[in-house]
Protein backbone atom coordinates (compact mmCIF):
# COMPACT_ATOMS: atom_id res chain seq x y z
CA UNK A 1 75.09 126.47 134.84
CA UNK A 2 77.08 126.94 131.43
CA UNK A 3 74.78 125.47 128.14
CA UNK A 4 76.40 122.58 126.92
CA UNK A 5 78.25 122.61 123.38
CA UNK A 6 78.20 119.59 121.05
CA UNK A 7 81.81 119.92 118.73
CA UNK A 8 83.29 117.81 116.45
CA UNK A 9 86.72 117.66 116.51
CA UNK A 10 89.37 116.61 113.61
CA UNK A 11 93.05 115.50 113.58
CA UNK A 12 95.26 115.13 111.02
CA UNK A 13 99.60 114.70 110.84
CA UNK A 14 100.74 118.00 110.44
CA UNK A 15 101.88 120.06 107.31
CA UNK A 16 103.93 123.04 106.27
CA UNK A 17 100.67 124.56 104.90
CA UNK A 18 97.68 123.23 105.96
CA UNK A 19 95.55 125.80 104.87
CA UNK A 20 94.39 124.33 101.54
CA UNK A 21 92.78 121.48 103.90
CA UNK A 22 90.78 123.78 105.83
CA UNK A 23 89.64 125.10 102.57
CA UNK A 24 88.48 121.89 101.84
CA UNK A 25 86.46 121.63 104.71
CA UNK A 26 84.94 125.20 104.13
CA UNK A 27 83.98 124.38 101.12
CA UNK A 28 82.43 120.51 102.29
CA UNK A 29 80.19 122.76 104.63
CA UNK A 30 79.05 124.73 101.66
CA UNK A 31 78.07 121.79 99.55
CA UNK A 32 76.98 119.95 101.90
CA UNK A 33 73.01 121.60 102.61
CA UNK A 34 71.82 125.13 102.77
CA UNK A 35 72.14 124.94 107.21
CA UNK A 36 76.04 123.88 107.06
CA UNK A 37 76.83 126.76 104.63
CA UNK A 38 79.55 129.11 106.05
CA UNK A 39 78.15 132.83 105.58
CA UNK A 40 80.50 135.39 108.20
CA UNK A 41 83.48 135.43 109.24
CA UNK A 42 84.97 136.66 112.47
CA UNK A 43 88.54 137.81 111.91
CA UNK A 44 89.26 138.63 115.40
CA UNK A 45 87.83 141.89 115.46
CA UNK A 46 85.01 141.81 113.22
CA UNK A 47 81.96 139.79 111.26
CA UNK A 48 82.54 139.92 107.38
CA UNK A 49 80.34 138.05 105.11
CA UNK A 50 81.69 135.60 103.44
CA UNK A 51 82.61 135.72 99.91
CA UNK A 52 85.67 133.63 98.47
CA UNK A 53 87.93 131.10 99.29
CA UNK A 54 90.13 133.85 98.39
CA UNK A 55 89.39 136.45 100.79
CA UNK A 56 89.09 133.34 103.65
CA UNK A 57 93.46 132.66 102.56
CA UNK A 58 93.77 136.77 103.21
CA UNK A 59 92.12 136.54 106.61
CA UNK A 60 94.51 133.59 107.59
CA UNK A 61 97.14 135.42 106.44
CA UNK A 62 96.34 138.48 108.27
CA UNK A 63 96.20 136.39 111.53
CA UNK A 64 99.40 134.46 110.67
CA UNK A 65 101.16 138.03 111.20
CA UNK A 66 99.48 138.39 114.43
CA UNK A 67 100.64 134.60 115.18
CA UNK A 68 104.37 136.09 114.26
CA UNK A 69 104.13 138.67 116.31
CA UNK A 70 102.89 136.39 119.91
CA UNK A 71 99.38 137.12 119.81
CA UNK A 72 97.65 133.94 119.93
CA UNK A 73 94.27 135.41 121.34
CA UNK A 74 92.95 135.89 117.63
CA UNK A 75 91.61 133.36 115.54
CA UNK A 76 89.38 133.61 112.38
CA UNK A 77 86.31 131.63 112.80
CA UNK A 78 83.84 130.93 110.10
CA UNK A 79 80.05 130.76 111.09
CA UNK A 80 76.62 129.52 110.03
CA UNK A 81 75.26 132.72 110.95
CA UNK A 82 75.93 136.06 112.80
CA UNK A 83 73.99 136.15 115.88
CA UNK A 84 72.05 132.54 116.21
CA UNK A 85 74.83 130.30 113.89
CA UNK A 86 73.93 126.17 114.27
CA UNK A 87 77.95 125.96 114.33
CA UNK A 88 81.36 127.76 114.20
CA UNK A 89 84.32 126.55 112.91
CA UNK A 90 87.74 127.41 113.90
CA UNK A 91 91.21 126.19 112.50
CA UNK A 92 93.53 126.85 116.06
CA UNK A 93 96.64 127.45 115.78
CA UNK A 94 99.10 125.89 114.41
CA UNK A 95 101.54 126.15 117.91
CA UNK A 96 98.71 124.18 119.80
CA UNK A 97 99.42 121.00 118.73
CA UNK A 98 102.90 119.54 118.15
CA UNK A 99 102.20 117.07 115.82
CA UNK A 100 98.93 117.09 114.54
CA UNK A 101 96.48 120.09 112.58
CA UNK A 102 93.50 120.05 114.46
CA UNK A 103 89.97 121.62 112.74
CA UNK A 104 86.87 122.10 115.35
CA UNK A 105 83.32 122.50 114.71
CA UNK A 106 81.17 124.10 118.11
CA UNK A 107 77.70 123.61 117.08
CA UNK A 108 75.24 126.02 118.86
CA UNK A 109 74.45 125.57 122.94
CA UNK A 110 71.83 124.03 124.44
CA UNK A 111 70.49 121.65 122.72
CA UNK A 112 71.19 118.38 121.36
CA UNK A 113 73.06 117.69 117.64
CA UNK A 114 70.58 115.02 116.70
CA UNK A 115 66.36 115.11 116.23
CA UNK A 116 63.57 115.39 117.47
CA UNK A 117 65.20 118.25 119.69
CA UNK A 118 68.27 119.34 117.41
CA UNK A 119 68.56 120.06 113.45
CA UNK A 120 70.14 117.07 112.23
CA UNK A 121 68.61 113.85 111.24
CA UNK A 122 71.14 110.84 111.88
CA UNK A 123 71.50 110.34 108.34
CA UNK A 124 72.15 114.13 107.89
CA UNK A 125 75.01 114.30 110.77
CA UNK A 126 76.53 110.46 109.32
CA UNK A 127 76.95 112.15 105.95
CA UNK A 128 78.27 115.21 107.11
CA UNK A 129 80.73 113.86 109.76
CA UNK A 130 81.93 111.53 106.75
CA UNK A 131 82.07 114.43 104.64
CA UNK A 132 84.22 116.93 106.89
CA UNK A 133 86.36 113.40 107.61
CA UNK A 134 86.99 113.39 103.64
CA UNK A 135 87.29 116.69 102.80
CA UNK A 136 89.91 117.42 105.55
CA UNK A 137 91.84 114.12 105.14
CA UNK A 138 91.46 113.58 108.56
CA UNK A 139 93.54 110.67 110.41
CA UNK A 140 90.95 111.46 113.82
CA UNK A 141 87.62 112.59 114.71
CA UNK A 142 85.24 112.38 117.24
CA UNK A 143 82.05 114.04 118.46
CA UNK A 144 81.47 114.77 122.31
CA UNK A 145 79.51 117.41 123.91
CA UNK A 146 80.97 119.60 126.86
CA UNK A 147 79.74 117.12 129.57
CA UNK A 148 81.08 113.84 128.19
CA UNK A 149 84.26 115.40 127.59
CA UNK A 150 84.27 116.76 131.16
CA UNK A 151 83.37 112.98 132.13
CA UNK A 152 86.45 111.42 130.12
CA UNK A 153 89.33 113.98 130.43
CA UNK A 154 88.54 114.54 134.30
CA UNK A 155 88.26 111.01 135.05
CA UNK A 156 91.60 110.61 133.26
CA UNK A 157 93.00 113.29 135.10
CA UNK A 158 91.67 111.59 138.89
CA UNK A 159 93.08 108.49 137.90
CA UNK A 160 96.44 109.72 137.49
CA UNK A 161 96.84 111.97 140.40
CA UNK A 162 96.21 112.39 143.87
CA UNK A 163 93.10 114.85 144.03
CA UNK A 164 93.96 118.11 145.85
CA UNK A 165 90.79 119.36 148.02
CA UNK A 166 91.42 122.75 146.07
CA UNK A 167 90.24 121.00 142.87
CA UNK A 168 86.69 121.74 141.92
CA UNK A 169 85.10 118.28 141.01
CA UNK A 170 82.75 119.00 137.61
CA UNK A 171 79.41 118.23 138.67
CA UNK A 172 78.93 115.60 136.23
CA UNK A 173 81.33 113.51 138.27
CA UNK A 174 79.91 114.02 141.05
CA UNK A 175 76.60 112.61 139.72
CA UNK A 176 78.16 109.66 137.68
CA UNK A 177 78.35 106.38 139.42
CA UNK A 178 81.86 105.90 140.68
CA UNK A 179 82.13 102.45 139.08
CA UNK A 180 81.03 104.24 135.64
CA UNK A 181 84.34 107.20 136.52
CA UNK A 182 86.68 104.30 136.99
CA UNK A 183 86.08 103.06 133.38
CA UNK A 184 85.00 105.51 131.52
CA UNK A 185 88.04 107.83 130.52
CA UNK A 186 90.90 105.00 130.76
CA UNK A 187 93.05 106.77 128.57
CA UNK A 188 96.98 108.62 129.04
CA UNK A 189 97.32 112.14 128.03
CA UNK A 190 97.84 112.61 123.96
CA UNK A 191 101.20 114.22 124.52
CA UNK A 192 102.38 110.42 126.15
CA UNK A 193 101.75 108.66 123.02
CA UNK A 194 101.16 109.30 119.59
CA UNK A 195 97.54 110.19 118.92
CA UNK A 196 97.21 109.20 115.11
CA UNK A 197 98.59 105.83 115.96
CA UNK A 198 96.48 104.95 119.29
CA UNK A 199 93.11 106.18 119.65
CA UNK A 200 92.96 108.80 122.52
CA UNK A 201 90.11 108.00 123.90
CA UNK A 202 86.44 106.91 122.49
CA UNK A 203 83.42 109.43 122.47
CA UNK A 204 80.08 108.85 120.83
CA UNK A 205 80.90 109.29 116.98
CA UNK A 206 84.62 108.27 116.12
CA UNK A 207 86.46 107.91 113.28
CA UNK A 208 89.36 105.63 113.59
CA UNK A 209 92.27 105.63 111.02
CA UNK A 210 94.05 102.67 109.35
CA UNK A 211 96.88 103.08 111.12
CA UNK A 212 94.84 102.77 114.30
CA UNK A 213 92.62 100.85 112.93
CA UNK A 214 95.99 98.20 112.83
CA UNK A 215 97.10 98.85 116.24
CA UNK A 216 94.03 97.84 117.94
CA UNK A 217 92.74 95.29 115.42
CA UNK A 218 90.63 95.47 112.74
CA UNK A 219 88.64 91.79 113.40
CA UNK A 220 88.50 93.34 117.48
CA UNK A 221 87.05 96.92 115.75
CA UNK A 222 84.36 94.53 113.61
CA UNK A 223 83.18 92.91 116.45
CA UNK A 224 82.97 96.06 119.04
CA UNK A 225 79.43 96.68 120.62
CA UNK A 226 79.19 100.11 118.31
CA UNK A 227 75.66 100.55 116.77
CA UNK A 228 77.32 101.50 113.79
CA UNK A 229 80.57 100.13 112.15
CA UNK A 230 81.42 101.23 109.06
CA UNK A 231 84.62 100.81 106.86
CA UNK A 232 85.52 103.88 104.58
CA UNK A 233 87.37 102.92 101.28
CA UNK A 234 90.88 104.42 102.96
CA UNK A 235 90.55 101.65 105.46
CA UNK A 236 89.58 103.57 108.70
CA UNK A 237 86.31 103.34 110.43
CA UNK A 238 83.25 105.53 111.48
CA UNK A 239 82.16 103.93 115.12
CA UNK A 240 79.23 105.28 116.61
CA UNK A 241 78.55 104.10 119.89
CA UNK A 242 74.60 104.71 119.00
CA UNK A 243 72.27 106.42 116.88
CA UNK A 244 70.21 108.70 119.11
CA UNK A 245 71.40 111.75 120.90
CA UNK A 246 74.29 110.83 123.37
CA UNK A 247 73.31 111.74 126.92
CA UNK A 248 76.24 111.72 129.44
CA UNK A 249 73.81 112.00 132.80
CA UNK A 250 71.99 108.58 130.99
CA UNK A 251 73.47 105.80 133.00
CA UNK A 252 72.34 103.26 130.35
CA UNK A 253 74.02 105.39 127.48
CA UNK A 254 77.83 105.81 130.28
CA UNK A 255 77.43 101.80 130.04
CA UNK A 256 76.84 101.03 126.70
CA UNK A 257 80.62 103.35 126.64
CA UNK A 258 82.11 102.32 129.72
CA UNK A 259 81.38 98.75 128.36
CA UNK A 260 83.62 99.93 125.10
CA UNK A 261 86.18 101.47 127.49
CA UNK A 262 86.69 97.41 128.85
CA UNK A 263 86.63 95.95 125.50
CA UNK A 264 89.48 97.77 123.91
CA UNK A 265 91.68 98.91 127.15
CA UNK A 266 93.16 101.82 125.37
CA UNK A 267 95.03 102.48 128.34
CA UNK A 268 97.50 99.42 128.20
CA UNK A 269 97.82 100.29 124.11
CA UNK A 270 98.79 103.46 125.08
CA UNK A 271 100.94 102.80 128.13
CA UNK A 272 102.67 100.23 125.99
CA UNK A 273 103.54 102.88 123.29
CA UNK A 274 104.48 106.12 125.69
């Protein structure tokens, strides 16, 4: 059985050099508490400590040759720590995405993000999920661990196609209720629509930008069932589906989110728009 991985993901339109934002977001990590700061660096071939913003650009630059040149199995990755880091953080690559940069944070397996069993307080992970949304501009984010996103994208996936018996069905379909599968994960594929426009989907933490913020509604967004529903000062919105640790084999937790799923229908916004 693979250990789960909590990540938090982050979006925004994509730029000729997009570098300086990642820097950003280094640098948020840094500030942010002595646990978030960034100490190695994994360049594809080995740990370095980690010393400058400066040396970080060099590293990028070294894989950008290696980009150039079709090898897209290396990737610099900043950590928390060597051997035991509480999170990587990766900038992919830039061919991965059409349209958007996309920054990922995989915090350390098996265990929860949240207290009493993980590191971060609610009011610890709230500031620094705002924070990373800042300092990276982002126009998307979300937080999910491996099995909710197994739960959304594969019940996407079986409502679109006929299921071939060669398919492998993730064992935390098989143990969700099927009337929780057939609402949970009511979203098109990103590549359909435009992601920065539409929500793709909704996870436990979100962060919802203006511009989606104005295709689904902003008075509809205000009176969601979210435990948390915040307004930032650029107009988008942190939802939060609840405080405590999101637990994808807790039925009550799938229905406080397959009860979201109904409310906003992403799927007709985003089947209008493809």
């Amino acid at each position: 059985m693979l250990l789960q991985t909590s990540t938090l993901q982050l979006f925004r339109p994509k730029e000729a050099d997009s570098l300086y934002r990642f820097l950003d977001l280094v640098q948020a990590c840094n500030d942010h508490s002595h646990a978030t700061q960034l100490r190695y660096v994994f360049d594809g071939a080995q740990f370095n400590e980690y010393v400058s913003a400066d040396a970080l650009e060099q590293a990028f630059a070294e894989l950008q040759k290696h980009w150039s040149e079709g090898d897209f199995d290396r990737d610099v990755i900043l950590s928390t720590d060597k051997d035991t880091p509480l999170f990587s953080l990766v900038h992919t690559d830039p061919f991965e995405y059409t349209n958007e940069d996309n920054a990922a944070f995989s915090f350390r397996s098996g265990q929860p993000l949240l207290q009493p069993e993980g590191h971060f307080s609610y009011e610890e992970f709230h500031h620094f999920f705002t924070a990373a949304i800042g300092a990276y501009k982002a126009s998307y984010a979300a937080v999910y661990d491996t099995e909710l996103e197994t739960l959304i994208s594969f019940a996407s996936f079986y409502g679109e196609v006929e299921m071939d018996e060669e398919i492998s069905t993730p064992d935390i379909v098989v143990k969700t209720p099927e009337h929780l599968t057939a609402r949970i994960g009511k979203v098109m594929a990103p590549g359909l629509f435009d992601p920065l426009e539409i929500p793709p989907a909704i996870y436990w933490f979100n962060y919802w930008n203006e511009d989606q913020v104005k295709t689904v509604g902003e008075e509809k967004i205000r009176q969601a069932a979210f435990e948390v529903i915040e307004k930032l000062p650029g107009g988008g919105y942190i939802l939060i589906v609840q405080k405590e640790n999101f637990d994808a084999h807790n039925t009550a937790h799938l229905e406080k989110l397959a009860a979201l799923y109904d409310y906003f229908d992403l799927y007709t916004l985003q089947q209008n728009a493809s």
